[in-house]
PDB file of N, CA and C in Angstrom:
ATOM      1  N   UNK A   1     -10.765  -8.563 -12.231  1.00  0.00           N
ATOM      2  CA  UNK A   1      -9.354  -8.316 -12.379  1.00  0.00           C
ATOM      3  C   UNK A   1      -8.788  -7.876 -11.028  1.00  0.00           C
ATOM      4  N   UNK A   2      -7.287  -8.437 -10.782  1.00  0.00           N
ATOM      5  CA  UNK A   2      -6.947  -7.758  -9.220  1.00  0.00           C
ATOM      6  C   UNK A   2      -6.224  -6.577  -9.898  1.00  0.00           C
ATOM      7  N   UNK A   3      -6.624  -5.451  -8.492  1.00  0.00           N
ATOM      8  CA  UNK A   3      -5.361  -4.712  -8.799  1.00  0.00           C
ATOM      9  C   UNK A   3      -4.841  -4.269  -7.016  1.00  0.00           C
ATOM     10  N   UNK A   4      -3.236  -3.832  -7.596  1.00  0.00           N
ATOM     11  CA  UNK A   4      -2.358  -3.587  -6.011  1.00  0.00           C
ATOM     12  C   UNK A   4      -2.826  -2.062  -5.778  1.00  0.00           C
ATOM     13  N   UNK A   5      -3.545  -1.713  -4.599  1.00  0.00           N
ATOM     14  CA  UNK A   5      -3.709  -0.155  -4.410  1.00  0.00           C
ATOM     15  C   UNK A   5      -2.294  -0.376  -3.213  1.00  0.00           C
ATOM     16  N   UNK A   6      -1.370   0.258  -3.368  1.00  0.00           N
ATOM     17  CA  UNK A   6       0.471   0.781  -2.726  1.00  0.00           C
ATOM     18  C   UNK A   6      -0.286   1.907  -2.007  1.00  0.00           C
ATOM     19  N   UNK A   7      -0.139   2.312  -0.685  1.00  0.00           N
ATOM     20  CA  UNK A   7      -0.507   3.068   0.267  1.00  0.00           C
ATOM     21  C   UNK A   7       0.628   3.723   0.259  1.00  0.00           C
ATOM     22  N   UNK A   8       0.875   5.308   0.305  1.00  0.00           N
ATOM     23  CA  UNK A   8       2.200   5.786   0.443  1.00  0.00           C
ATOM     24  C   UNK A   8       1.991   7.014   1.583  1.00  0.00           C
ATOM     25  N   UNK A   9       2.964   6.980   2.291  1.00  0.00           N
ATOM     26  CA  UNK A   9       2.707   8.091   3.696  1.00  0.00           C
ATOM     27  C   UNK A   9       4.219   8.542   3.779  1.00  0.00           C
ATOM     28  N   UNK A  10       4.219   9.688   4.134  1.00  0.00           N
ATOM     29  CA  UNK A  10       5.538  10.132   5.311  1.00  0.00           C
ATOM     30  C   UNK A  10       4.952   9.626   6.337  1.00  0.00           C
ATOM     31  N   UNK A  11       6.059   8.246   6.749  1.00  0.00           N
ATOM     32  CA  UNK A  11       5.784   7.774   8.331  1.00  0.00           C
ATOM     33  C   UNK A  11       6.099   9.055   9.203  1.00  0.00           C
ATOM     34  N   UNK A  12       6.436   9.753   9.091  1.00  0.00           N
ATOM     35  CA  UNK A  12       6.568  10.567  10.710  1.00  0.00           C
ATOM     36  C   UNK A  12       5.232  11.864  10.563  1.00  0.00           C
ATOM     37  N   UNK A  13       4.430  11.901   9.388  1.00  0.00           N
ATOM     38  CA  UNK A  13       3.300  12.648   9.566  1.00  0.00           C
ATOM     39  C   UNK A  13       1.829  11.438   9.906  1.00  0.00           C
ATOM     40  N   UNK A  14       2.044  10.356   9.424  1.00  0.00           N
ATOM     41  CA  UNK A  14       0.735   9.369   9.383  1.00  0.00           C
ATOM     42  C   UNK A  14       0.271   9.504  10.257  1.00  0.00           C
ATOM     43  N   UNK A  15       0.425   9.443  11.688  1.00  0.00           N
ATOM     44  CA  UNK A  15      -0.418   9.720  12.349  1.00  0.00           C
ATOM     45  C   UNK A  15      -0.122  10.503  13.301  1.00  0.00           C
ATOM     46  N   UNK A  16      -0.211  11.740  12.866  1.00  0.00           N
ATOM     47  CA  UNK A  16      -0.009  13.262  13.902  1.00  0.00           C
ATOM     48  C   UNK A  16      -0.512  14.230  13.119  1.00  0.00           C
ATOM     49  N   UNK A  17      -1.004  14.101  12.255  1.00  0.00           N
ATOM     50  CA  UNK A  17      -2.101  15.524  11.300  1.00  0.00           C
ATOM     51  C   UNK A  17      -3.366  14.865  11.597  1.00  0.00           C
ATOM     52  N   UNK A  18      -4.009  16.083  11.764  1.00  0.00           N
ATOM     53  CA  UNK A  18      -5.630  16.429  12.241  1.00  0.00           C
ATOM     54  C   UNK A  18      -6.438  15.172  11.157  1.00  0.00           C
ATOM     55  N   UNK A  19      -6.164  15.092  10.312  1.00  0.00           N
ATOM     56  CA  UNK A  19      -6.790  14.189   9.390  1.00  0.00           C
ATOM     57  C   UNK A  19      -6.377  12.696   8.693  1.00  0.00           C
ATOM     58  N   UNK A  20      -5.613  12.348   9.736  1.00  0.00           N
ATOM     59  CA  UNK A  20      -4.798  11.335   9.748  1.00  0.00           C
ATOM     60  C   UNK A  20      -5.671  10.358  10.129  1.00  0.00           C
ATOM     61  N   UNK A  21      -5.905   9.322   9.275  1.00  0.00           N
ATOM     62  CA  UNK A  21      -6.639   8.481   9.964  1.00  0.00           C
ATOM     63  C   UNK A  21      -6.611   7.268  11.272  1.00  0.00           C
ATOM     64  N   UNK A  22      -7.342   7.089  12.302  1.00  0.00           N
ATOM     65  CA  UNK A  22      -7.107   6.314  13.144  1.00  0.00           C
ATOM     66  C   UNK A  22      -7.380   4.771  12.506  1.00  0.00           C
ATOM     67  N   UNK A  23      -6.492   3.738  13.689  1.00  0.00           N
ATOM     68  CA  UNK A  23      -6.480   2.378  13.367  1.00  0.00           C
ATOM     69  C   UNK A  23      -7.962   1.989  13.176  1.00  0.00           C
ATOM     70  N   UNK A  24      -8.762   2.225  13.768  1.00  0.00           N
ATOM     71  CA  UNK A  24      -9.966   1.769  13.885  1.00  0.00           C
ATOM     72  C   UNK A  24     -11.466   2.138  12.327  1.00  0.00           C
ATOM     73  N   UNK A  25     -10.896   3.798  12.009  1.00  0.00           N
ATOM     74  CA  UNK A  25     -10.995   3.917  10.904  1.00  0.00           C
ATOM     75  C   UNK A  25     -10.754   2.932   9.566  1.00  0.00           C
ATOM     76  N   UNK A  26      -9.285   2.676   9.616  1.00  0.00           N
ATOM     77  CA  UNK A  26      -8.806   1.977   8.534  1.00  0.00           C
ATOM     78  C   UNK A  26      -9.645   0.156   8.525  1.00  0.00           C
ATOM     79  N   UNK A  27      -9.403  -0.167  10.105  1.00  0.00           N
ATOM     80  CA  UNK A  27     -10.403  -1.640   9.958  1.00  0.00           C
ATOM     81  C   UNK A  27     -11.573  -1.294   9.463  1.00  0.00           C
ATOM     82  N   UNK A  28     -12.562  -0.735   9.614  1.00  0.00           N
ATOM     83  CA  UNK A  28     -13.652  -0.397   9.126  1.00  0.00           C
ATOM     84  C   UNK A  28     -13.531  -0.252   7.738  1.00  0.00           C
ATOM     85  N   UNK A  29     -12.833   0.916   6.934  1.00  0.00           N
ATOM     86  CA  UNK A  29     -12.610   0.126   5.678  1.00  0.00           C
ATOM     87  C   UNK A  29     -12.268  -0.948   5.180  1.00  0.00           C
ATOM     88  N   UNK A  30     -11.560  -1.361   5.827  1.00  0.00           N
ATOM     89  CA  UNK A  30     -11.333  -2.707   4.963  1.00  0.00           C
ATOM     90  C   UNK A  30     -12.183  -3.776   5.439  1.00  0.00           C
ATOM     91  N   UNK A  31     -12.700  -3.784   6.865  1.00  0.00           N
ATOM     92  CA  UNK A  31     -14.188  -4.554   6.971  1.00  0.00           C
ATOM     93  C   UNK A  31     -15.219  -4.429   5.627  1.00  0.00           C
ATOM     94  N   UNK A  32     -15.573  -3.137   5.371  1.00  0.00           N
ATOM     95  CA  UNK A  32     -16.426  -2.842   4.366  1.00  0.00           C
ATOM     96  C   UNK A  32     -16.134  -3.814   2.837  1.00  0.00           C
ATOM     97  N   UNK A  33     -14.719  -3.031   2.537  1.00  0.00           N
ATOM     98  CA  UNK A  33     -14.305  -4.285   0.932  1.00  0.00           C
ATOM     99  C   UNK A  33     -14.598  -5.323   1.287  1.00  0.00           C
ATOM    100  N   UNK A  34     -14.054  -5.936   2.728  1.00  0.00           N
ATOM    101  CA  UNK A  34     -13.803  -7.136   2.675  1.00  0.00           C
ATOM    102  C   UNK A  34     -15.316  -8.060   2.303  1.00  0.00           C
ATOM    103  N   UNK A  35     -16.115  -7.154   3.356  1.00  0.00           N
ATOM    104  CA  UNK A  35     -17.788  -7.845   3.074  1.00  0.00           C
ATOM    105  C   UNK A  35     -18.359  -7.937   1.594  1.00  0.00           C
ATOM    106  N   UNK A  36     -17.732  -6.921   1.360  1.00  0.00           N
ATOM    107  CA  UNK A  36     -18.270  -6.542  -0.455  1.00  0.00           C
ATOM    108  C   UNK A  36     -17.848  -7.969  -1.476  1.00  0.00           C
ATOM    109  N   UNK A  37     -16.915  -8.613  -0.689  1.00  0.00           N
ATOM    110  CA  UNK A  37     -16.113  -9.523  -1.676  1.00  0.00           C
ATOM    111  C   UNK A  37     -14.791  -9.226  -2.893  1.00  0.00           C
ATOM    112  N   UNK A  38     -14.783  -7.960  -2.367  1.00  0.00           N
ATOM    113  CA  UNK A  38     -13.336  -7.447  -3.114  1.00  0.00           C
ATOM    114  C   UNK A  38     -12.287  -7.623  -2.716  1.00  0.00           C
ATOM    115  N   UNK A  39     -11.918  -7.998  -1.508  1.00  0.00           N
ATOM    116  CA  UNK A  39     -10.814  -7.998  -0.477  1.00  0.00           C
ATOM    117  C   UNK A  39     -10.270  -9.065  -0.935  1.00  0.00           C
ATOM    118  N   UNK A  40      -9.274  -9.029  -1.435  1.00  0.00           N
ATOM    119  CA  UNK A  40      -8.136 -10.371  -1.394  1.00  0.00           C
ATOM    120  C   UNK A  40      -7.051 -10.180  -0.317  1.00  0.00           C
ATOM    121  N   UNK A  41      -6.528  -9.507  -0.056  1.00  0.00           N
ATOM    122  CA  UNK A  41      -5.510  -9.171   1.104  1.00  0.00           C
ATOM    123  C   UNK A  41      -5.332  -7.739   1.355  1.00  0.00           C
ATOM    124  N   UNK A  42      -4.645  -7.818   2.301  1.00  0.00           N
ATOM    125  CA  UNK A  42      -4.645  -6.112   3.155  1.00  0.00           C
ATOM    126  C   UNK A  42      -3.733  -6.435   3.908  1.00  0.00           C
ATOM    127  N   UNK A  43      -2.480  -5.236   4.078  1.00  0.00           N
ATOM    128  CA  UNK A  43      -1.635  -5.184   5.125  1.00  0.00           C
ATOM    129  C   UNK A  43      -1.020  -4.165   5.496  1.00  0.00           C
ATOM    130  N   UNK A  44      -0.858  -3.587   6.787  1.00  0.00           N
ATOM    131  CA  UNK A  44       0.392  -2.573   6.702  1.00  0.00           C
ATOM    132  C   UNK A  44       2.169  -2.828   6.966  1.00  0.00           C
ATOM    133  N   UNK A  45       2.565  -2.095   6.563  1.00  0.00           N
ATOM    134  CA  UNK A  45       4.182  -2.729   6.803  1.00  0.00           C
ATOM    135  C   UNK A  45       4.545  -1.651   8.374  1.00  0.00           C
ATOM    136  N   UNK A  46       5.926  -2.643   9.115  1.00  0.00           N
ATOM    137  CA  UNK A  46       6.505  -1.737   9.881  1.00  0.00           C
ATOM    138  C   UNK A  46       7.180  -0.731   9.317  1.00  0.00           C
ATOM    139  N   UNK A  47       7.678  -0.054   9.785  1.00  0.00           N
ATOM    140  CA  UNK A  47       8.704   1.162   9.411  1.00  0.00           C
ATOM    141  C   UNK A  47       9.658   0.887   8.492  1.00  0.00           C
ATOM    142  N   UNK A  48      10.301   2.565   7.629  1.00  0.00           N
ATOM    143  CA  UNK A  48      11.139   1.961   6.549  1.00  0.00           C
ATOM    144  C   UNK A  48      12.591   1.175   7.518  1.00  0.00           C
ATOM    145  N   UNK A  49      12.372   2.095   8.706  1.00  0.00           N
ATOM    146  CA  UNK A  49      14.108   1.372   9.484  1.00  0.00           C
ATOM    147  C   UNK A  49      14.076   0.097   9.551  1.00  0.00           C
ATOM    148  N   UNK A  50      13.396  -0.921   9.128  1.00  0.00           N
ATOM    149  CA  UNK A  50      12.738  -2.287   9.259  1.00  0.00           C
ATOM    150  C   UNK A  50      13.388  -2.496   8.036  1.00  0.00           C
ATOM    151  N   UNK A  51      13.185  -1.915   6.909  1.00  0.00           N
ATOM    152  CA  UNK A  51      13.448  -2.850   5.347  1.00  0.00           C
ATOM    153  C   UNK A  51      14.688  -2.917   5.302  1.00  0.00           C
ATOM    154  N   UNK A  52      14.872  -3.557   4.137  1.00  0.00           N
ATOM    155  CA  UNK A  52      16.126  -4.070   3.478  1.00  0.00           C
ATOM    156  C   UNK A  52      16.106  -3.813   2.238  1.00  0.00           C
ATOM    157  N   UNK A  53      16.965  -3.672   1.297  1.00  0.00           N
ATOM    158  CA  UNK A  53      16.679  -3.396   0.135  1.00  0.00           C
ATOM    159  C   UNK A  53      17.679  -4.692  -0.072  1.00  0.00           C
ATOM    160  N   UNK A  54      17.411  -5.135  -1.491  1.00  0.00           N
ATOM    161  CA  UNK A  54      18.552  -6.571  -2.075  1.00  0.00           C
ATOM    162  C   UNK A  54      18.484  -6.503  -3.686  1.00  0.00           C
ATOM    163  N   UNK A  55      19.635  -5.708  -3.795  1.00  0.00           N
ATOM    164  CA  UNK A  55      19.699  -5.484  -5.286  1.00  0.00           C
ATOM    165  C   UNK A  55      20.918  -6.865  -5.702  1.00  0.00           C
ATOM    166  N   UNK A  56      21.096  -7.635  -7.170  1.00  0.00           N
ATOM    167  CA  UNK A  56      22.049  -8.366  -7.715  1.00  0.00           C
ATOM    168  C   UNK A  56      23.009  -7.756  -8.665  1.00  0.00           C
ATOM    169  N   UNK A  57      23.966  -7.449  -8.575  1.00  0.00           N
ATOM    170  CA  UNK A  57      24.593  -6.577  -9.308  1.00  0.00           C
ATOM    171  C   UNK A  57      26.157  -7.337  -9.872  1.00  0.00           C
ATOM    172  N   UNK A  58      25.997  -7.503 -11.142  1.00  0.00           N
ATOM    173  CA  UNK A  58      27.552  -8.654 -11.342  1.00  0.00           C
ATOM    174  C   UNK A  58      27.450  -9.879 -10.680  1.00  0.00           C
ATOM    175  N   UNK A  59      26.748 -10.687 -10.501  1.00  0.00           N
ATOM    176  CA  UNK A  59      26.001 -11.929  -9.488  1.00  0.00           C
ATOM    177  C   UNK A  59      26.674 -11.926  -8.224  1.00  0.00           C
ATOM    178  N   UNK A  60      27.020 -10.361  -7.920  1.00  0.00           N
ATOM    179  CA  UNK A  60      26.896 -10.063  -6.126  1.00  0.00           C
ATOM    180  C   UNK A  60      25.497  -9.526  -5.583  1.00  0.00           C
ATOM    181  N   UNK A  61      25.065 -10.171  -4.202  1.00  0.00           N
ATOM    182  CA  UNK A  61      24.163  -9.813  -3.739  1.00  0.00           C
ATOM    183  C   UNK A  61      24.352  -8.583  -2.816  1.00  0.00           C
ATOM    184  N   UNK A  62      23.510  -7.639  -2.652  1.00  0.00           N
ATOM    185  CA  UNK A  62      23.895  -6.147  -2.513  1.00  0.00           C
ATOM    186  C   UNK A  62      22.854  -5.779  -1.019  1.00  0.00           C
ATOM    187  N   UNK A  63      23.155  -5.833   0.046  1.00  0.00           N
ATOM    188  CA  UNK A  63      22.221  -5.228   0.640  1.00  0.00           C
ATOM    189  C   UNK A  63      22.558  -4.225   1.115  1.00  0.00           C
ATOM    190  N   UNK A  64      21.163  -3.244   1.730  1.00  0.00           N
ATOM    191  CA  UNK A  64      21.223  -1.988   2.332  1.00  0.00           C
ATOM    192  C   UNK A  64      19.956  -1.738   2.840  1.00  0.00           C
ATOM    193  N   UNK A  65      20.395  -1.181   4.058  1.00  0.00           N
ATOM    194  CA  UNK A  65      18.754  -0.741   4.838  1.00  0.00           C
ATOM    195  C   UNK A  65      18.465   0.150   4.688  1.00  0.00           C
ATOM    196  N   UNK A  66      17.332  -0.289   4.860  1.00  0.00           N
ATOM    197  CA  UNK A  66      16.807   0.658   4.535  1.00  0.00           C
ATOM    198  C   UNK A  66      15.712   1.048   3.110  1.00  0.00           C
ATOM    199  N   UNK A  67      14.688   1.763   2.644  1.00  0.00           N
ATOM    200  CA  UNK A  67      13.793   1.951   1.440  1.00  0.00           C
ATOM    201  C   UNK A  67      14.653   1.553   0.093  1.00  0.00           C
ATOM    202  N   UNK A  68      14.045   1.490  -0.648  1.00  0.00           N
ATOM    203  CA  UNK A  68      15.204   1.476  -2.053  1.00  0.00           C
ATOM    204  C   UNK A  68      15.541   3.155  -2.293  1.00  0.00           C
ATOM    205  N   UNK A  69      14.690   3.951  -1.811  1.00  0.00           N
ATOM    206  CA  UNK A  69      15.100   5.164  -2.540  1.00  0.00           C
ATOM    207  C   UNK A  69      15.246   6.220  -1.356  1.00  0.00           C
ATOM    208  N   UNK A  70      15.524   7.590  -1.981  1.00  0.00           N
ATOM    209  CA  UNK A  70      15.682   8.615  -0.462  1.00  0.00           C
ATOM    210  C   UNK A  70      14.127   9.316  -0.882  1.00  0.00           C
ATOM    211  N   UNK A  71      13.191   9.292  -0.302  1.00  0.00           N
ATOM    212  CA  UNK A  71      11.834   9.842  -0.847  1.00  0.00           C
ATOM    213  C   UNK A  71      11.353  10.347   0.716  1.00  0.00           C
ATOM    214  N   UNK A  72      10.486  11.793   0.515  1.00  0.00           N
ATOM    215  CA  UNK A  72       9.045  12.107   1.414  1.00  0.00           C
ATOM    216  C   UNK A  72       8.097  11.004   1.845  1.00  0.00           C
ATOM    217  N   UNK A  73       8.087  10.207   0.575  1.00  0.00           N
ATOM    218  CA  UNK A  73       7.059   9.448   1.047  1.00  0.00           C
ATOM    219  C   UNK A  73       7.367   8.043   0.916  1.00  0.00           C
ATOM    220  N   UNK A  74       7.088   6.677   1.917  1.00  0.00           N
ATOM    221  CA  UNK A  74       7.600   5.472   1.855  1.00  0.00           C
ATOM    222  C   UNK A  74       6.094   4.717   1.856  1.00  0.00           C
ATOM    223  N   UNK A  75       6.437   3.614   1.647  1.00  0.00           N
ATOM    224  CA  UNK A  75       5.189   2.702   1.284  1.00  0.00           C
ATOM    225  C   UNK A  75       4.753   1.938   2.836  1.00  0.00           C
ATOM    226  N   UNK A  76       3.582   2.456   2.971  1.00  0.00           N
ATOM    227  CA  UNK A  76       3.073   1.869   4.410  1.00  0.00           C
ATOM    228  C   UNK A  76       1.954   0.982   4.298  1.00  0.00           C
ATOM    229  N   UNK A  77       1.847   0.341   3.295  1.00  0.00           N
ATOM    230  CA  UNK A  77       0.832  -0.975   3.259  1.00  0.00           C
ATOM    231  C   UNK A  77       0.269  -1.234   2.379  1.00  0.00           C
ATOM    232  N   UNK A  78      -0.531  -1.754   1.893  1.00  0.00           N
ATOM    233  CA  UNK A  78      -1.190  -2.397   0.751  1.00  0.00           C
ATOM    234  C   UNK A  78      -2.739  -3.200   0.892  1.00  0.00           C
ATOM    235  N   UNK A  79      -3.573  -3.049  -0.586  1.00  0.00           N
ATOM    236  CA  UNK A  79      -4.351  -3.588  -0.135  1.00  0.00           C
ATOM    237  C   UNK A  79      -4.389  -4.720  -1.674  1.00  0.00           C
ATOM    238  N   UNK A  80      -4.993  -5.746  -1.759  1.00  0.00           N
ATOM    239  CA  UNK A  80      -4.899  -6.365  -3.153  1.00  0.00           C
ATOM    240  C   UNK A  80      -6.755  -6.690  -3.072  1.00  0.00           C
ATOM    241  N   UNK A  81      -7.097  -5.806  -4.195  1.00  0.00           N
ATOM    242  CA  UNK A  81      -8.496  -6.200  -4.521  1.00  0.00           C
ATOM    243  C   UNK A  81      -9.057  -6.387  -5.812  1.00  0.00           C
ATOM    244  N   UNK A  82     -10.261  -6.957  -6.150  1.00  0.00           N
ATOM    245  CA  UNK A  82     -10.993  -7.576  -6.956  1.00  0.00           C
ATOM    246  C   UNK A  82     -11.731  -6.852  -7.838  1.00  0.00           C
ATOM    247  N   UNK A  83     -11.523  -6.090  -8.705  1.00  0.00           N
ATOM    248  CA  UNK A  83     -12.534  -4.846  -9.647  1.00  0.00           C
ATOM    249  C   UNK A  83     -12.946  -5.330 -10.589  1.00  0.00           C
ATOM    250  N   UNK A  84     -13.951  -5.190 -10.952  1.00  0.00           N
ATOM    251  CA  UNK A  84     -14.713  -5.192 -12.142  1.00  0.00           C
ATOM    252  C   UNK A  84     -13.474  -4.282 -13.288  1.00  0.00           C
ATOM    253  N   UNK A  85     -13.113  -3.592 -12.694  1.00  0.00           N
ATOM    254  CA  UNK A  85     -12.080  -2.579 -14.009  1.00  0.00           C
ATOM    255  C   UNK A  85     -11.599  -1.629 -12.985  1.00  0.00           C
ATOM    256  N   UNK A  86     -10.649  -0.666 -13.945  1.00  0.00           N
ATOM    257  CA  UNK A  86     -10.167   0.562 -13.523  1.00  0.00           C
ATOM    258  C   UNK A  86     -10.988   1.573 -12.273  1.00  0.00           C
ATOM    259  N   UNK A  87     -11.798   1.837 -13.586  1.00  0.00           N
ATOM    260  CA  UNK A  87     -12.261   2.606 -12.614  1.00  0.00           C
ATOM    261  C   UNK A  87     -13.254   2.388 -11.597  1.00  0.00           C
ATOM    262  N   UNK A  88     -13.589   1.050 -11.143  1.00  0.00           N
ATOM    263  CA  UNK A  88     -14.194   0.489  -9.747  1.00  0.00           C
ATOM    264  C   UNK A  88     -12.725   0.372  -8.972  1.00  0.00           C
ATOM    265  N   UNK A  89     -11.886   0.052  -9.250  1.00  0.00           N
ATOM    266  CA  UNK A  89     -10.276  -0.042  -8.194  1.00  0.00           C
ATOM    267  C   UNK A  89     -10.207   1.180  -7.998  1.00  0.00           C
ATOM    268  N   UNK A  90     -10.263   2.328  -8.822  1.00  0.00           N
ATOM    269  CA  UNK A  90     -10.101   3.755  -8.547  1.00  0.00           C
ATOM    270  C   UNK A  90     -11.101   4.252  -7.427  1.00  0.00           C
ATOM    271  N   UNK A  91     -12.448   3.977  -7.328  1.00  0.00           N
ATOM    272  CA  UNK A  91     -13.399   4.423  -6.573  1.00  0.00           C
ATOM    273  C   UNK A  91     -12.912   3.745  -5.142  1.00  0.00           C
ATOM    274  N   UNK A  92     -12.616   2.062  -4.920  1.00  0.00           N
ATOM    275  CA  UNK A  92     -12.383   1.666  -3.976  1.00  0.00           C
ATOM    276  C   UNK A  92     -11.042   2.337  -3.467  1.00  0.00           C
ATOM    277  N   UNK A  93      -9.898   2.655  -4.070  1.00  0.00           N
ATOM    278  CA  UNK A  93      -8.786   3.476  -3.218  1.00  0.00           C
ATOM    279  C   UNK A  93      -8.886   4.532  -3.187  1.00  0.00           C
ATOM    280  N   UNK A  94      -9.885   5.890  -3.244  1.00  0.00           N
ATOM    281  CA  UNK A  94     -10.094   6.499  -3.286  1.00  0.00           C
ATOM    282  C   UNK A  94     -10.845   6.711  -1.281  1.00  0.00           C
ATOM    283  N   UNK A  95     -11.282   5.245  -1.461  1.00  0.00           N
ATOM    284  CA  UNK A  95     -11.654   5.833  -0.185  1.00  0.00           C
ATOM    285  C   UNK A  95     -11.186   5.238   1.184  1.00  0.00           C
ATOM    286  N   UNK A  96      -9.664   4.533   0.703  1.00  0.00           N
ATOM    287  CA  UNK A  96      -8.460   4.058   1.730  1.00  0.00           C
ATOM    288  C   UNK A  96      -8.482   5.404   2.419  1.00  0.00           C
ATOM    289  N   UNK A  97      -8.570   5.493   3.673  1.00  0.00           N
ATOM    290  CA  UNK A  97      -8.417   6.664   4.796  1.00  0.00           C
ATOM    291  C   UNK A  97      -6.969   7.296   5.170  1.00  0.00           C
ATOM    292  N   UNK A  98      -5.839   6.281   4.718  1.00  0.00           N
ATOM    293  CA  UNK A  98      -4.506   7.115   4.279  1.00  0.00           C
ATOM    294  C   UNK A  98      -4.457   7.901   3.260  1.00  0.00           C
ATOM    295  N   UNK A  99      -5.157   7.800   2.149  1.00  0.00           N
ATOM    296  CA  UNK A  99      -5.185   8.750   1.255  1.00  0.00           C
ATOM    297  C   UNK A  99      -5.385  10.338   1.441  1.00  0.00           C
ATOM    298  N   UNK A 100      -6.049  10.616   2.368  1.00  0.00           N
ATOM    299  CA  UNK A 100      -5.822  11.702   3.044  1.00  0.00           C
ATOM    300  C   UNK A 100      -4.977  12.727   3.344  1.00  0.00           C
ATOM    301  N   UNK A 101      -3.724  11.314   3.828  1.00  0.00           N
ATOM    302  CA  UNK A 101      -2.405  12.342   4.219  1.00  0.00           C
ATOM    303  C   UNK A 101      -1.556  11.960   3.637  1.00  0.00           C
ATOM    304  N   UNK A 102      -1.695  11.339   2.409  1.00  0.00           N
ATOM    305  CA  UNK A 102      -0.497  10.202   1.531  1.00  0.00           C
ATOM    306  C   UNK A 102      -0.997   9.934   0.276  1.00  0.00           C
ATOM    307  N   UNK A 103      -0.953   9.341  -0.377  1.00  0.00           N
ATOM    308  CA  UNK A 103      -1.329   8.438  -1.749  1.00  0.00           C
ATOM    309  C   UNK A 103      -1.251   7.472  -2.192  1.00  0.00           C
ATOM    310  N   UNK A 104      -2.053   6.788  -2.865  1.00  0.00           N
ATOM    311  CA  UNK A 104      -2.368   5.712  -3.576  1.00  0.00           C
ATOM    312  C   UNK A 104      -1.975   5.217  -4.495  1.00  0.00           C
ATOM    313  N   UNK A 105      -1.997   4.288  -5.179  1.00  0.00           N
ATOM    314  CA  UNK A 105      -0.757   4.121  -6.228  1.00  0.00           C
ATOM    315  C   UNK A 105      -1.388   2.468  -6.872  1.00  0.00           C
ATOM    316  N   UNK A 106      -2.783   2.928  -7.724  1.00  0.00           N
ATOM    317  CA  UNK A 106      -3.249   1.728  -8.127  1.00  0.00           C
ATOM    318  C   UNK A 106      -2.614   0.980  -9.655  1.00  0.00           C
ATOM    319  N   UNK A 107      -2.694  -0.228  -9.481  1.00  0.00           N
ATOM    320  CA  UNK A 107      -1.745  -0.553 -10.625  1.00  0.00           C
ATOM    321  C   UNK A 107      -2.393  -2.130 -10.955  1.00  0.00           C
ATOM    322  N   UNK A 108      -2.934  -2.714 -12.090  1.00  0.00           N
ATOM    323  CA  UNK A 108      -3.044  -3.888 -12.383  1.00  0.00           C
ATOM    324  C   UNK A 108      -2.275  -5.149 -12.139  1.00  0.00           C
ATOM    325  N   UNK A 109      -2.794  -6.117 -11.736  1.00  0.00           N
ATOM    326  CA  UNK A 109      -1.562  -7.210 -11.083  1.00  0.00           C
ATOM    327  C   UNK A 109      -1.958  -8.033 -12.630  1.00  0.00           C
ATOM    328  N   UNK A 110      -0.626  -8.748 -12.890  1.00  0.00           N
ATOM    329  CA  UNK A 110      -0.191  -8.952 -14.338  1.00  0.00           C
ATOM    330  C   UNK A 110      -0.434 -10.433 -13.997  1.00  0.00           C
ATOM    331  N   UNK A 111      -1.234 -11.257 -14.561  1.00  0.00           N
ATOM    332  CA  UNK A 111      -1.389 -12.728 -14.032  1.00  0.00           C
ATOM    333  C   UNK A 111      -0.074 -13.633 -14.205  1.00  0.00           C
ATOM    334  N   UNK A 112       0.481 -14.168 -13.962  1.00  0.00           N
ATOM    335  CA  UNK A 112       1.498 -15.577 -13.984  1.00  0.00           C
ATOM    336  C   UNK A 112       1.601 -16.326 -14.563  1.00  0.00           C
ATOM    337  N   UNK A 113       1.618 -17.216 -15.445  1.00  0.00           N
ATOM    338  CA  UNK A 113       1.703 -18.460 -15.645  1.00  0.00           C
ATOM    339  C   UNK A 113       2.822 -19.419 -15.176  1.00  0.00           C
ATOM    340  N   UNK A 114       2.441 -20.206 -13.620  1.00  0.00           N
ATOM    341  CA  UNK A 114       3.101 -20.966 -12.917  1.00  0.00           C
ATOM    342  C   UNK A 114       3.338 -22.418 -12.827  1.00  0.00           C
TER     343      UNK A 114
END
């Protein structure tokens, strides 16, 4: 089964606390899934000053920069992997190295029919 582990950080603490993980850290994890055969994709995003939000409202299109919400914490990347179940996705984001200074946010990906 896939599921989305959502990486969540205050960008302006991610990397300036003592336990913040370095870039080189994080490849190494995801080297590891990836060898394991769990790895379907992995990414980090740029900054929230980068997004856009695009809501439809009355079939007007709505933009605004910026996160969808005013939050501590914004979404700084993602990983999409392969579990046997719950709680093997739980063990694998458990040991994402942002989790540290942020949280995780595992959730089942709902299959398609396309």
């Amino acid at each position: 089964m896939k599921y989305l582990c959502l990486v969540y950080s205050n960008e302006q603490l991610l990397h300036s606390l003592p336990e913040s993980p370095k870039d080189a850290e994080c490849q190494a994890y995801a080297e590891q899934v990836a060898h394991s055969g769990r790895m379907l994709a992995a990414e980090a995003l740029q900054g929230v000053a980068t997004a856009t939000t695009v809501r439809m409202r009355a079939g007007q299109v709505l933009l605004s920069d910026g996160p969808f919400a005013e939050t501590k914490e914004q979404l700084a990347g993602f990983y999409l992997i392969e579990a046997r179940d719950l709680n093997e996705a739980l063990q694998l984001a458990a040991g994402i190295p942002a989790a540290r200074v942020g949280c995780v946010e595992v959730r089942p990906v709902r299959q398609l029919v396309v």
